[in-house]
Protein backbone atom coordinates (compact mmCIF):
# COMPACT_ATOMS: atom_id res chain seq x y z
CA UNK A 1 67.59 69.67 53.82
CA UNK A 2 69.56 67.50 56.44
CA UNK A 3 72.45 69.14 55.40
CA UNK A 4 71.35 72.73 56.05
CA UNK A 5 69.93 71.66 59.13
CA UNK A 6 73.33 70.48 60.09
CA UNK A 7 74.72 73.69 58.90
CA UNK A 8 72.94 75.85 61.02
CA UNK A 9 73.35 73.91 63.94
CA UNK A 10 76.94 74.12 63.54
CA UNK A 11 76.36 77.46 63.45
CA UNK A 12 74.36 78.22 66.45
CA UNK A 13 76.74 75.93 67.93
CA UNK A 14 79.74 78.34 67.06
CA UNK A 15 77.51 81.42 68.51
CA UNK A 16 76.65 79.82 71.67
CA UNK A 17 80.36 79.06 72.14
CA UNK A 18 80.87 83.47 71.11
CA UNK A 19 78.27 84.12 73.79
CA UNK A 20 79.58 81.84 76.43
CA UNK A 21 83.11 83.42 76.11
CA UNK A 22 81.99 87.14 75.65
CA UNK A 23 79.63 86.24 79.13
CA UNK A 24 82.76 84.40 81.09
CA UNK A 25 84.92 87.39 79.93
CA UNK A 26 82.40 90.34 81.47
CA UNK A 27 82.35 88.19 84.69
CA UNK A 28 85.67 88.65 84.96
CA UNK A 29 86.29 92.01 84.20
CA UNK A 30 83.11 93.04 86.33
CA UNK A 31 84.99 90.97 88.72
CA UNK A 32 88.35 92.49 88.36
CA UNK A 33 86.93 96.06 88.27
CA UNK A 34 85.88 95.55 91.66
CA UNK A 35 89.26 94.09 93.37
CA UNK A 36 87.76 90.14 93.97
CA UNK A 37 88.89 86.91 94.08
CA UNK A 38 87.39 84.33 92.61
CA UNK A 39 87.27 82.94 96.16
CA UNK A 40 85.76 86.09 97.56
CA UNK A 41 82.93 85.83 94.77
CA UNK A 42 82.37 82.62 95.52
CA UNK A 43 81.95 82.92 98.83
CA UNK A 44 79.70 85.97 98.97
CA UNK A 45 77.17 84.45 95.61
CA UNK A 46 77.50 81.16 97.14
CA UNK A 47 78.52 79.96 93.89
CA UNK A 48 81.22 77.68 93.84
CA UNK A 49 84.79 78.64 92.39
CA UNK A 50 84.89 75.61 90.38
CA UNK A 51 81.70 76.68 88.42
CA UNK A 52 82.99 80.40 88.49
CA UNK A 53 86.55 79.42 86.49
CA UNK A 54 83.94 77.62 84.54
CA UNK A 55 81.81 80.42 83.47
CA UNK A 56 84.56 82.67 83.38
CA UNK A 57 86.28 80.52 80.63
CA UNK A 58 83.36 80.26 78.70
CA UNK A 59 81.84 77.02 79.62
CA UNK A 60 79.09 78.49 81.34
CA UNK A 61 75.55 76.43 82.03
CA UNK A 62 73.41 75.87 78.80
CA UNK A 63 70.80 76.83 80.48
CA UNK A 64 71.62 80.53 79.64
CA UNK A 65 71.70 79.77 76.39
CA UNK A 66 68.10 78.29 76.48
CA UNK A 67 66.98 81.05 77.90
CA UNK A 68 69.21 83.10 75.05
CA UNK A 69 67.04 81.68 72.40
CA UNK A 70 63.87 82.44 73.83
CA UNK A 71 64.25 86.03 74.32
CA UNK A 72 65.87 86.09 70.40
CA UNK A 73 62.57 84.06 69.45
CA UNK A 74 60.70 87.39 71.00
CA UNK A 75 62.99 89.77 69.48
CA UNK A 76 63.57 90.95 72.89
CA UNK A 77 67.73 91.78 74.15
CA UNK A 78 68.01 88.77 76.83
CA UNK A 79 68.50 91.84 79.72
CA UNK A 80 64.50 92.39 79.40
CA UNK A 81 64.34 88.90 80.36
CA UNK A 82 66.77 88.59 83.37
CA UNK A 83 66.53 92.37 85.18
CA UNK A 84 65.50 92.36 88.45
CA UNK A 85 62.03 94.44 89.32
CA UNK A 86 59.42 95.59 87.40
CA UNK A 87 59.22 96.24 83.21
CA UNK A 88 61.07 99.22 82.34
CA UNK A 89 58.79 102.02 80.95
CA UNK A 90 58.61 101.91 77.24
CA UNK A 91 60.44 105.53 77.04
CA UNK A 92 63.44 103.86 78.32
CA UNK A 93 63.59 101.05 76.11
CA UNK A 94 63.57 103.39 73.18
CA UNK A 95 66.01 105.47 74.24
CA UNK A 96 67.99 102.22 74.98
CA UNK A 97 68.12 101.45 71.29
CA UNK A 98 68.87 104.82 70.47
CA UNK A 99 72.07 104.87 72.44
CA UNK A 100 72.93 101.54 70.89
CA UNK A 101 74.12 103.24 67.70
CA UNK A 102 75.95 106.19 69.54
CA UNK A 103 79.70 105.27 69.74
CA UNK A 104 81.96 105.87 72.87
CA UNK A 105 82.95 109.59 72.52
CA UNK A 106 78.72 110.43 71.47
CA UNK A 107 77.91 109.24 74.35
CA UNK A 108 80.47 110.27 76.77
CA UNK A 109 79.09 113.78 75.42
CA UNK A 110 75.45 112.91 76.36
CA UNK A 111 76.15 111.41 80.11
CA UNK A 112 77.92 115.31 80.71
CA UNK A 113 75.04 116.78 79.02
CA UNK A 114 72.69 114.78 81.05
CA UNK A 115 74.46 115.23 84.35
CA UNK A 116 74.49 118.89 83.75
CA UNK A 117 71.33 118.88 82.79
CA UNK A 118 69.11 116.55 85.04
CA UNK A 119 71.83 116.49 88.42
CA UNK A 120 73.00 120.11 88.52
CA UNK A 121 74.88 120.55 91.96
CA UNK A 122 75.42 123.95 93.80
CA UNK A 123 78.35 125.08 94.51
CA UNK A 124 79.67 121.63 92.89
CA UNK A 125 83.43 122.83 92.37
CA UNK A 126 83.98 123.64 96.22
CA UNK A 127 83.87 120.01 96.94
CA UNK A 128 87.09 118.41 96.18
CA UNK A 129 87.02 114.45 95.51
CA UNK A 130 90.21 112.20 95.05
CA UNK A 131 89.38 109.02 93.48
CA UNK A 132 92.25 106.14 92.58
CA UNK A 133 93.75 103.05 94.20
CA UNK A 134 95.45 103.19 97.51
CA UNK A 135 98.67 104.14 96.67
CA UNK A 136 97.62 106.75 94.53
CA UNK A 137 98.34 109.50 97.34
CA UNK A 138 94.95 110.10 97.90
CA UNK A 139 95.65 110.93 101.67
CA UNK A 140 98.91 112.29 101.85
CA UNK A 141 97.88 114.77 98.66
CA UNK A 142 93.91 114.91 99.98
CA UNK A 143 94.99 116.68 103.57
CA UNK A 144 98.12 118.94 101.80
CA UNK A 145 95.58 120.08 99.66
CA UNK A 146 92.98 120.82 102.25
CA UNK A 147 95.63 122.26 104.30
CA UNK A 148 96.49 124.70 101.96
CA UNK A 149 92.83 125.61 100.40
CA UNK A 150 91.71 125.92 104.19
CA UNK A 151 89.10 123.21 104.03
CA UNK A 152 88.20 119.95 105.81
CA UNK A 153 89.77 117.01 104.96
CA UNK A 154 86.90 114.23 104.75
CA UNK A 155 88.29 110.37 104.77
CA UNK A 156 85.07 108.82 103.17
CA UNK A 157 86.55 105.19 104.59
CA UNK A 158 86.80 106.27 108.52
CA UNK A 159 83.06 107.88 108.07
CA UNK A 160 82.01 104.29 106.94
CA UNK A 161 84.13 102.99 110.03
CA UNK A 162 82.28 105.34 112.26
CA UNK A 163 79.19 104.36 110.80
CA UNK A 164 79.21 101.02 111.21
CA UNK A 165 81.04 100.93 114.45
CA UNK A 166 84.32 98.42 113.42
CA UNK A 167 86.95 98.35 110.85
CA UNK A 168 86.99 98.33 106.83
CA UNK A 169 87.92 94.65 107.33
CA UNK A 170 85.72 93.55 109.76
CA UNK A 171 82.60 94.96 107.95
CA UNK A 172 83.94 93.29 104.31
CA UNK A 173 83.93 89.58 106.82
CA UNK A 174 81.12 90.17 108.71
CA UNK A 175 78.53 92.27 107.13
CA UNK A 176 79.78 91.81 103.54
CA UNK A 177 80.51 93.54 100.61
CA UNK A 178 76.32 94.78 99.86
CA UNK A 179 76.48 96.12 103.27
CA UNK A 180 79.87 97.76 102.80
CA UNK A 181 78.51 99.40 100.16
CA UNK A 182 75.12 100.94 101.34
CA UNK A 183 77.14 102.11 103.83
CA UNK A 184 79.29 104.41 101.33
CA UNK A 185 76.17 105.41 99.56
CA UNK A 186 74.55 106.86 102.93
CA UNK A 187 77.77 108.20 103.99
CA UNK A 188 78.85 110.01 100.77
CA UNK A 189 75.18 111.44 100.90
CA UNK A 190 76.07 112.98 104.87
CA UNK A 191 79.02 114.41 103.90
CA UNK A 192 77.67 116.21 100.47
CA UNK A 193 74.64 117.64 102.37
CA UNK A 194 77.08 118.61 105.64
CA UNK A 195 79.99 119.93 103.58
CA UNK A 196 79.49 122.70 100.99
CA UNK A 197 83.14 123.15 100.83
CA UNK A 198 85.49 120.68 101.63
CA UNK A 199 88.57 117.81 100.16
CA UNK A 200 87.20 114.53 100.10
CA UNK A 201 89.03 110.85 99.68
CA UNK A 202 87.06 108.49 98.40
CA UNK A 203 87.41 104.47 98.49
CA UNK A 204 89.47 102.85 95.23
CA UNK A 205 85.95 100.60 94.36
CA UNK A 206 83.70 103.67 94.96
CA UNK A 207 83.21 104.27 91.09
CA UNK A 208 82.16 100.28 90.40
CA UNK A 209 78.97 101.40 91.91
CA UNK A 210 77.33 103.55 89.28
CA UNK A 211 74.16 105.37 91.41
CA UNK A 212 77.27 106.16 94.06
CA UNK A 213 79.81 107.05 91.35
CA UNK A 214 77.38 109.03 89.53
CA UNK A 215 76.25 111.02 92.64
CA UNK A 216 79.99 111.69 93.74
CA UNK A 217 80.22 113.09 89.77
CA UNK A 218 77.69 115.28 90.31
CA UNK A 219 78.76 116.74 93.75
CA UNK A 220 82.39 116.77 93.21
CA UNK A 221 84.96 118.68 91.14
CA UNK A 222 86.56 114.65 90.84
CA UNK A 223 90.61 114.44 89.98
CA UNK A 224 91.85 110.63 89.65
CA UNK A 225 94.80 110.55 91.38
CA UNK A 226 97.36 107.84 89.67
CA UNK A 227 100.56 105.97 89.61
CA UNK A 228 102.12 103.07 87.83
CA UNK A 229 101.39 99.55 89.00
CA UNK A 230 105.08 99.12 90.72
CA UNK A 231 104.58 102.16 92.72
CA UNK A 232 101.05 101.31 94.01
CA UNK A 233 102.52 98.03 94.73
CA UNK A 234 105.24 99.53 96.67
CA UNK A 235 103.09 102.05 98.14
CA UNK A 236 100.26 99.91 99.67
CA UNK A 237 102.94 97.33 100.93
CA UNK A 238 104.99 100.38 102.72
CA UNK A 239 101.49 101.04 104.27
CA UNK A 240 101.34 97.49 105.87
CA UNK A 241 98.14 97.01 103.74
CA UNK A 242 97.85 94.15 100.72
CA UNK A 243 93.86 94.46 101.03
CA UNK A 244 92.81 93.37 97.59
CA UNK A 245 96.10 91.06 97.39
CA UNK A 246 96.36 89.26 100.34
CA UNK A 247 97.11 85.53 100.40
CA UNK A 248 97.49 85.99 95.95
CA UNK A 249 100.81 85.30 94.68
CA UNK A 250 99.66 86.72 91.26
CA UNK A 251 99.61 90.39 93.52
CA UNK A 252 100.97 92.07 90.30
CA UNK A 253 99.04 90.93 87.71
CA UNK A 254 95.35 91.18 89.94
CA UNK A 255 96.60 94.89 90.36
CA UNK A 256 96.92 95.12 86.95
CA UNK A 257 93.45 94.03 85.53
CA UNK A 258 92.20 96.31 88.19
CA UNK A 259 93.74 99.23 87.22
CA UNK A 260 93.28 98.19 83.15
CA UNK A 261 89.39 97.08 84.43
CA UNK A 262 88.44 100.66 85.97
CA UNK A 263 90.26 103.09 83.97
CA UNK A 264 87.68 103.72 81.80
CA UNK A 265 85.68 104.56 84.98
CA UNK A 266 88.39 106.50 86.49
CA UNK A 267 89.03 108.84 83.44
CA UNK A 268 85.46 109.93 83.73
CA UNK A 269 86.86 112.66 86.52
CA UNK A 270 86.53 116.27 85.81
CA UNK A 271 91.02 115.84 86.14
CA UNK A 272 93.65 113.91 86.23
CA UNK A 273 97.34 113.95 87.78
CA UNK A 274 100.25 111.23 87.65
CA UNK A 275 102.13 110.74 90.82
CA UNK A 276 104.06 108.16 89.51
CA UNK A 277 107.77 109.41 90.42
CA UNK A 278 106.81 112.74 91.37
CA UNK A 279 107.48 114.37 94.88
CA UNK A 280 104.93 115.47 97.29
CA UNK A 281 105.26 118.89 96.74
CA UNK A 282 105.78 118.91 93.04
CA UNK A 283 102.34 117.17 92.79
CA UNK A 284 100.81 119.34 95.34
CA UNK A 285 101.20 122.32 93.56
CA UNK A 286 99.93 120.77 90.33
CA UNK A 287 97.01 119.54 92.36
CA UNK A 288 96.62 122.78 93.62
CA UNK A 289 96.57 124.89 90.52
CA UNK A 290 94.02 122.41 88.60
CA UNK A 291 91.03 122.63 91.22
CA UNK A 292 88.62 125.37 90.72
CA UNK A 293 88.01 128.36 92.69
CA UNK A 294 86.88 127.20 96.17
CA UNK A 295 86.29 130.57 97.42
CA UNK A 296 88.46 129.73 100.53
CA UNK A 297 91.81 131.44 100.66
CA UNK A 298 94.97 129.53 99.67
C-alpha cells in the first residue's frame, strides 16, 4: 500500500510538472502573440519579471495546482473555476465539449459557417482590410490600392490617435495597453458603420483581440499582407520605428515568435499575398486582382 501511494504521488508529481510547463509555455506564446516584453507584462499586471520567467519556465506557484485538483475532484475543466463573470449557460458548456473532439480543419469550417451564419455583413466585400506586421506594406500597398479602386484610405492607428488626442506611444505609457485597445474596438466600429466602401489598415496586434478580430472578419474582405522576418526587420528600421523591439538585443528572434505566435491568427483572412522581394507595383496588381468587386471603378 505505501508503495502505491508513493507511486502515484510520483505520478501526480510528474503531471503537475506537464501542467506547469504546458501553463508557462501559453504565457509565453499569449505573450509573444501580442509583441511584449516580459518587462512590459510585468509592468502593466504588476507582476514581477522574476516570477514571470518563473511561470513561464514552468515553475509556476503551487497554488494553481491546488486549485487544479479541486476542480478535477468536481470533474469540472479548471477554466469553470477561474473565468471572470457569471456561470456560463449550460448550452455553452455542452457545446464546449462538443468542439473538444472537432480537430483544427472541423472547426475552422464551423467558425466560417458560424460567422456566415450568425454575423452576416452587408456589402462585406467593399470594405478592404490589410492586416500584418509593420513592414508588411500595409500603407504603401493600403493607399495604391485605394487609389486605384477609388476609395478612402482609412489608417485605423491615426483614428485611434485622433481619438484619444496623443500619439500611439504616448497612449501605450500613459493610458496603457487595455485602454489602447478599447480604443481600436470603438474606432474600428466608427469606421465600419461610416464607411460602406472603403481600404482599411489595421494595427499588427489587432487580431490578438478576438471580439475585435472577429468583428473586423465579419466586416472586411481581410488579405494578410506578409514578408520574411529580414525584410520586416529592415522595413520597420528604414521607417525610424523599432516599436515592439526597442531597447531588445534579441530584435530578431522576438520578431520571430511573433510572427510564428500569430500566424495561425493571421491565415484566418479571406487572402493572402507575400511581399517579401516583390516590387510595389508587382504586388499592387496582385493585390488588386484578388479583392472582390467593390463596385467602384478601377
Amino acid at each position: 500500500m505505501q508503495r502505491r501511494m508513493e507511486r502515484d504521488q510520483a505520478d501526480r508529481a510528474d503531471d503537475d510538472g506537464r501542467y506547469l510547463a504546458l501553463l508557462g509555455d501559453r504565457v509565453r506564446g499569449a505573450r509573444a502573440r501580442r509583441g511584449m516584453t516580459r518587462k512590459i507584462l510585468s509592468a502593466e499586471s504588476g507582476v514581477s519579471e522574476r516570477y514571470l520567467a518563473q511561470l513561464e519556465s514552468g515553475r509556476g506557484n503551487v497554488s494553481i495546482i491546488l486549485l487544479r485538483q479541486i476542480a478535477a475532484a468536481m470533474h469540472l475543466p479548471l477554466s469553470e473555476l477561474v473565468q471572470d463573470g457569471p456561470d456560463r449557460p449550460v448550452e455553452l458548456a455542452l457545446i464546449l465539449e462538443q468542439l473538444a473532439d472537432l480537430n483544427n480543419a472541423d472547426l475552422a469550417d464551423l467558425h466560417r459557417h458560424l460567422r456566415q451564419r450568425y454575423a452576416p455583413e452587408a456589402g462585406q466585400g467593399s470594405r478592404i482590410a490589410l492586416i500584418g506586421l509593420r513592414g508588411a506594406g500595409k500603407s504603401t500597398l493600403g493607399a495604391a490600392l485605394a487609389k486605384r479602386l477609388g476609395l478612402p484610405f482609412v489608417q485605423l492607428n491615426k483614428r485611434i490617435e485622433e481619438k484619444a488626442g496623443m500619439r500611439l506611444d504616448e497612449i501605450f505609457d500613459l493610458l496603457g495597453r487595455t485602454a489602447y485597445r478599447r480604443l481600436e474596438r470603438q474606432c474600428l466600429e466608427q469606421v465600419v458603420e461610416a464607411y460602406p466602401r472603403a481600404v482599411l489598415e489595421t494595427g499588427g496586434g489587432l487580431v490578438t483581440e478576438p471580439g475585435t478580430y472577429e468583428r473586423l472578419l465579419s466586416s472586411c474582405y481581410t488579405i494578410w499582407l506578409q514578408a520574411s522576418p529580414a525584410e520586416h526587420m529592415a522595413r520597420v528600421a528604414a521607417q525610424g520605428d523599432q516599436r515592439p523591439m526597442a531597447g531588445n538585443r534579441e530584435a530578431m528572434e522576438d520578431l520571430q515568435r511573433i510572427l510564428e505566435g500569430r500566424e495561425s491568427l493571421y491565415r484566418k483572412a479571406d487572402a493572402s499575398l507575400d511581399t517579401t522581394a516583390r516590387t510595389l507595383g508587382a504586388c499592387l496588381d496582385e493585390l488588386a486582382a484578388m479583392v472582390p468587386d467593390t463596385g467602384a471603378e478601377a
